[in-house]
Protein backbone atom coordinates (compact mmCIF):
# COMPACT_ATOMS: atom_id res chain seq x y z
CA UNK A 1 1.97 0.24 73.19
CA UNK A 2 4.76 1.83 71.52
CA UNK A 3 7.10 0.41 68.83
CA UNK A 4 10.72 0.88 69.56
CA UNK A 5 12.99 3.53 67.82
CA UNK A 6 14.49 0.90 65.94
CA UNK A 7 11.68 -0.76 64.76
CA UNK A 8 10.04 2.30 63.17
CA UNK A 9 13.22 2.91 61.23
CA UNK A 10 13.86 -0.42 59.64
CA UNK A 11 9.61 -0.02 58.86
CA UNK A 12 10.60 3.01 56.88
CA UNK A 13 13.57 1.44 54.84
CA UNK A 14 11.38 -1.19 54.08
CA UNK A 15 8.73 0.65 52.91
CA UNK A 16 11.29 2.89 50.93
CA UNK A 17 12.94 0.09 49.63
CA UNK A 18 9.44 -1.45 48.20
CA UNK A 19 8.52 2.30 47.10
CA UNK A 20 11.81 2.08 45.18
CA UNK A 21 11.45 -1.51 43.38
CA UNK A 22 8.07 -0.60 42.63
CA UNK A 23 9.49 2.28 40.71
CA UNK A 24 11.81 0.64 39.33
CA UNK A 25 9.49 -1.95 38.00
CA UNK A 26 7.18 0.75 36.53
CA UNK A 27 10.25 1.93 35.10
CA UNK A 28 11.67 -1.09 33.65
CA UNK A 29 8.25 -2.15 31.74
CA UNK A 30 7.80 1.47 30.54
CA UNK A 31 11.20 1.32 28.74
CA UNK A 32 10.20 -1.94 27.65
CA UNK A 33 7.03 -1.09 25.94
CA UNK A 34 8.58 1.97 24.44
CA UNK A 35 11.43 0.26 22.84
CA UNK A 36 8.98 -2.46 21.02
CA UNK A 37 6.74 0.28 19.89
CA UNK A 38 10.39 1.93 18.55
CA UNK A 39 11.30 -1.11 16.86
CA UNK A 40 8.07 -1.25 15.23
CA UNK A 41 7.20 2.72 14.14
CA UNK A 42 10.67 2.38 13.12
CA UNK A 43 11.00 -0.26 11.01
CA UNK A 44 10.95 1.11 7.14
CA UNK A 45 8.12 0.41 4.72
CA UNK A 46 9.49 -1.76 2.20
CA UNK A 47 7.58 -1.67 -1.11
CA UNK A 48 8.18 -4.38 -3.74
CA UNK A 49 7.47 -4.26 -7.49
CA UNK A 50 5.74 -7.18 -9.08
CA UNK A 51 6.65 -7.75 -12.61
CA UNK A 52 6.74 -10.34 -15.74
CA UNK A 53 8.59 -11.04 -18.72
CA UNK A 54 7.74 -8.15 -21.86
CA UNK A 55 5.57 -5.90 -19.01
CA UNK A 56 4.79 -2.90 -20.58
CA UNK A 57 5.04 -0.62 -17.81
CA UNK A 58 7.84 -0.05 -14.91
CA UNK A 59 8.11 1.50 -11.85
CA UNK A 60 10.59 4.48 -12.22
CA UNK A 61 10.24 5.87 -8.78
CA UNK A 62 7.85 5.72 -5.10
CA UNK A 63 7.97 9.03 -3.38
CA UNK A 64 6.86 9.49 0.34
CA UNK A 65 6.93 5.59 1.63
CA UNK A 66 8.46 6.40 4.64
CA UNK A 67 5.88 9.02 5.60
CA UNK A 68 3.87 8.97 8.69
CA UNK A 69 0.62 10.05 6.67
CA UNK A 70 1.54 7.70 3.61
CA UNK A 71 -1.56 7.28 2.31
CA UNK A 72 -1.86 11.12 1.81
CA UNK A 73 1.76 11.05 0.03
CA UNK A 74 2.59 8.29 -2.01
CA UNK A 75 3.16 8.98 -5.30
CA UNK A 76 4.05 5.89 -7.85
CA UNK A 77 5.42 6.76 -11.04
CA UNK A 78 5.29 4.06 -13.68
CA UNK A 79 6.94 4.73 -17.62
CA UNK A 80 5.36 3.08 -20.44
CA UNK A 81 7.93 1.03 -22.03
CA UNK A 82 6.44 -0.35 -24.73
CA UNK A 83 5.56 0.39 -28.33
CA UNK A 84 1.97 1.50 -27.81
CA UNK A 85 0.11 3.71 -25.96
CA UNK A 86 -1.59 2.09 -22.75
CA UNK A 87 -5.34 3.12 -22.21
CA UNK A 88 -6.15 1.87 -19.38
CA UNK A 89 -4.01 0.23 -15.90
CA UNK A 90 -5.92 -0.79 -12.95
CA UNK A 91 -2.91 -2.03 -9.90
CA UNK A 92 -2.89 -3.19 -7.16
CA UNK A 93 -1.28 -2.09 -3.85
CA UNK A 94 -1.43 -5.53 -1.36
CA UNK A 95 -0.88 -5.24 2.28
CA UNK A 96 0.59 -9.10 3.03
CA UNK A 97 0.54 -8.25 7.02
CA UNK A 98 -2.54 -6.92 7.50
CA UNK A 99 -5.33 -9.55 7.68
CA UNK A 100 -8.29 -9.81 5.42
CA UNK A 101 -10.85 -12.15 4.94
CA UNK A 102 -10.12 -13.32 2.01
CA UNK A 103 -6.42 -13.53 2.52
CA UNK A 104 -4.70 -9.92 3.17
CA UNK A 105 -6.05 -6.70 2.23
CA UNK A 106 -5.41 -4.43 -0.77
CA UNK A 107 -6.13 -1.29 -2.27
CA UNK A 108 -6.91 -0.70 -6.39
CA UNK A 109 -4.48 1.93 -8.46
CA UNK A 110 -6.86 3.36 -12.05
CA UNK A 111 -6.03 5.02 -14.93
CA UNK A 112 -7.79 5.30 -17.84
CA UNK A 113 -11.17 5.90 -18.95
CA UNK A 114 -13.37 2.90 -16.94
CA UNK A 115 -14.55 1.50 -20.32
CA UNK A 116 -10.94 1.29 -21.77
CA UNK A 117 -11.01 -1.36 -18.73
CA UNK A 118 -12.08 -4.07 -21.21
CA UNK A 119 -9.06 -4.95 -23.24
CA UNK A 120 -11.81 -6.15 -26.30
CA UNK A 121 -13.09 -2.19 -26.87
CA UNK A 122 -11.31 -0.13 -29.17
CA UNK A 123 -10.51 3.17 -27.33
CA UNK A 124 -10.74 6.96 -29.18
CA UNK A 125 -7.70 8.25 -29.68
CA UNK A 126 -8.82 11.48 -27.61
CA UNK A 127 -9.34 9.00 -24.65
CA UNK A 128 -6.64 9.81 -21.73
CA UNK A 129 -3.36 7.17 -22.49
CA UNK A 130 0.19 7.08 -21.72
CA UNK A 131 2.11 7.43 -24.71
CA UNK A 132 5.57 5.12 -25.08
CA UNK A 133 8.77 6.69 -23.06
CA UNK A 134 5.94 9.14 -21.07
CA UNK A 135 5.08 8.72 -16.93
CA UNK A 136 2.22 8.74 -14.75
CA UNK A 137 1.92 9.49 -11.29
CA UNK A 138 -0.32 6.76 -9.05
CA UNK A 139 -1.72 8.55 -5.65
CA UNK A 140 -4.02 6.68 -3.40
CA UNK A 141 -7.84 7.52 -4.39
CA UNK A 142 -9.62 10.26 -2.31
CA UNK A 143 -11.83 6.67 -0.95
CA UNK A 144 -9.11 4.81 0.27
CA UNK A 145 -6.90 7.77 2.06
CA UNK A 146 -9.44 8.27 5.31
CA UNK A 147 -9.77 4.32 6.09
CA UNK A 148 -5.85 3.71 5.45
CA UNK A 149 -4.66 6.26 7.69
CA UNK A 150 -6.85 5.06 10.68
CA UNK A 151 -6.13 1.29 10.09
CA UNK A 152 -1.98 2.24 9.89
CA UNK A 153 -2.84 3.85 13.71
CA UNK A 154 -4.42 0.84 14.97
CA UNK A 155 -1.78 -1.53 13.97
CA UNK A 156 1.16 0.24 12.04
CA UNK A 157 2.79 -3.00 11.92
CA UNK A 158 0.24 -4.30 9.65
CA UNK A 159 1.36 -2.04 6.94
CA UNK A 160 4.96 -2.33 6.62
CA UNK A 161 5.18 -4.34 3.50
CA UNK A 162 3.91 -2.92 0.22
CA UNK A 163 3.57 -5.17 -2.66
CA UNK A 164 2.59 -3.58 -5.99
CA UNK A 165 1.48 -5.30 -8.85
CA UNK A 166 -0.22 -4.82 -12.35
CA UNK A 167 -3.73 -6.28 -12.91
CA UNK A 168 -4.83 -5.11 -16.33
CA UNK A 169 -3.03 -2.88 -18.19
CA UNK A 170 -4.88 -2.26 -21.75
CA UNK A 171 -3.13 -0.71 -24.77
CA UNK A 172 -6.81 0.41 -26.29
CA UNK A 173 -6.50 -1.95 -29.67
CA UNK A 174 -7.82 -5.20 -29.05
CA UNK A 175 -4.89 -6.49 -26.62
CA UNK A 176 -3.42 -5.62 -23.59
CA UNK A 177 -2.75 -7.98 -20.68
CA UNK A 178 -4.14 -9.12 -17.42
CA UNK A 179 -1.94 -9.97 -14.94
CA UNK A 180 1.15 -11.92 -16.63
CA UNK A 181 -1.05 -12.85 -19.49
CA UNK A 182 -1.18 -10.92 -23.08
CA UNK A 183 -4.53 -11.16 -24.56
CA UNK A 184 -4.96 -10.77 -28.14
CA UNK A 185 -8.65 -10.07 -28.70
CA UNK A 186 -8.67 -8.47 -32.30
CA UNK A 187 -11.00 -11.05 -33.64
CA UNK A 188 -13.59 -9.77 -31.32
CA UNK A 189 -13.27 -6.30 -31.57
CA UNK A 190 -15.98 -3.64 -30.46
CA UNK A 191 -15.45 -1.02 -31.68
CA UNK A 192 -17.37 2.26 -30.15
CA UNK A 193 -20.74 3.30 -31.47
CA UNK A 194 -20.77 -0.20 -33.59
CA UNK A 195 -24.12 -0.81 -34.89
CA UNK A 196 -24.76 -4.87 -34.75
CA UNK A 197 -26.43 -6.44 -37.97
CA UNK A 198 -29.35 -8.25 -37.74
């Protein structure tokens, strides 16, 4: 049995025809997926400052946020602005998008010698501070860097919103504040190398 002339031809516009919607479908949801990957990759990182009435410190400038390898890059630079010198600032850099159990996930800013961390202790004057009017440059910690960079591959999107805030800054005399609060612990000073009386 043989098919007729005509019959093999219109078989073989069909078959064209469904070759070429295929394509075109393949096509179609390629561009698609591309274009929402765009829109996300290239949406900017927004980073957002945190800050209270008489805080001490300021962010001046935040170098390399749009970077693909951010957590390499990012440099923070905060200016003491007030009277004292700071011993000790532990931040905080919050991811609101990316989930956590506790709520979102975060990564810790420190500088300062770790027992300057308690605004109570009297620091040494030869301890590392910021003087008034002088910068620092924050830089993600060494720990953080590896795990950041693979968790900004798996879902980019996740880490598009910065939020930085301050969550102890200690001036290295007995007060200092955590968070929004100044603390004023004179009264219960210790004082390094203090021997207690019995």
């Amino acid at each position: 049995m043989y098919m007729s002339k005509a019959r093999v031809i219109s078989f073989t516009k069909l078959l064209k025809l469904l070759l070429v919607c295929a394509s075109l479908i393949v096509l179609i949801k390629g561009a698609f997926m591309l274009s929402t990957a765009q829109s996300v990759s290239g949406e900017e990182r927004k980073f957002k400052s945190k800050e209270f009435v008489d805080m001490p410190l300021r962010v001046r400038k935040v170098k390399n946020l749009q970077s693909e390898t951010w957590p390499n890059d990012l440099e923070i630079e905060v200016e003491n602005v007030s009277k004292k010198p700071i011993y000790f600032i532990n931040a905080v850099l919050e991811f609101p998008d990316d989930p956590a159990p506790n709520g979102s996930s975060g990564i810790k800013f420190k500088f300062g010698k770790l027992e300057n961390m308690d605004i109570v202790r009297i620091a040494l004057p030869e301890d590392e501070h910021v003087d008034p009017g002088k910068t620092i440059v924050l830089t993600v910690s060494d720990i953080f860097r590896k795990g950041l960079l693979a968790r900004q591959q798996n879902a980019p999107h996740n880490f598009k919103k910065l939020d930085f805030w301050f969550e102890i800054i200690s001036f290295g005399d007995g007060t200092g504040y955590e968070g929004s609060q100044f603390l004023d612990l004179k009264n219960k000073l210790e004082r390094p190398n203090q021997v207690k009386k019995k």
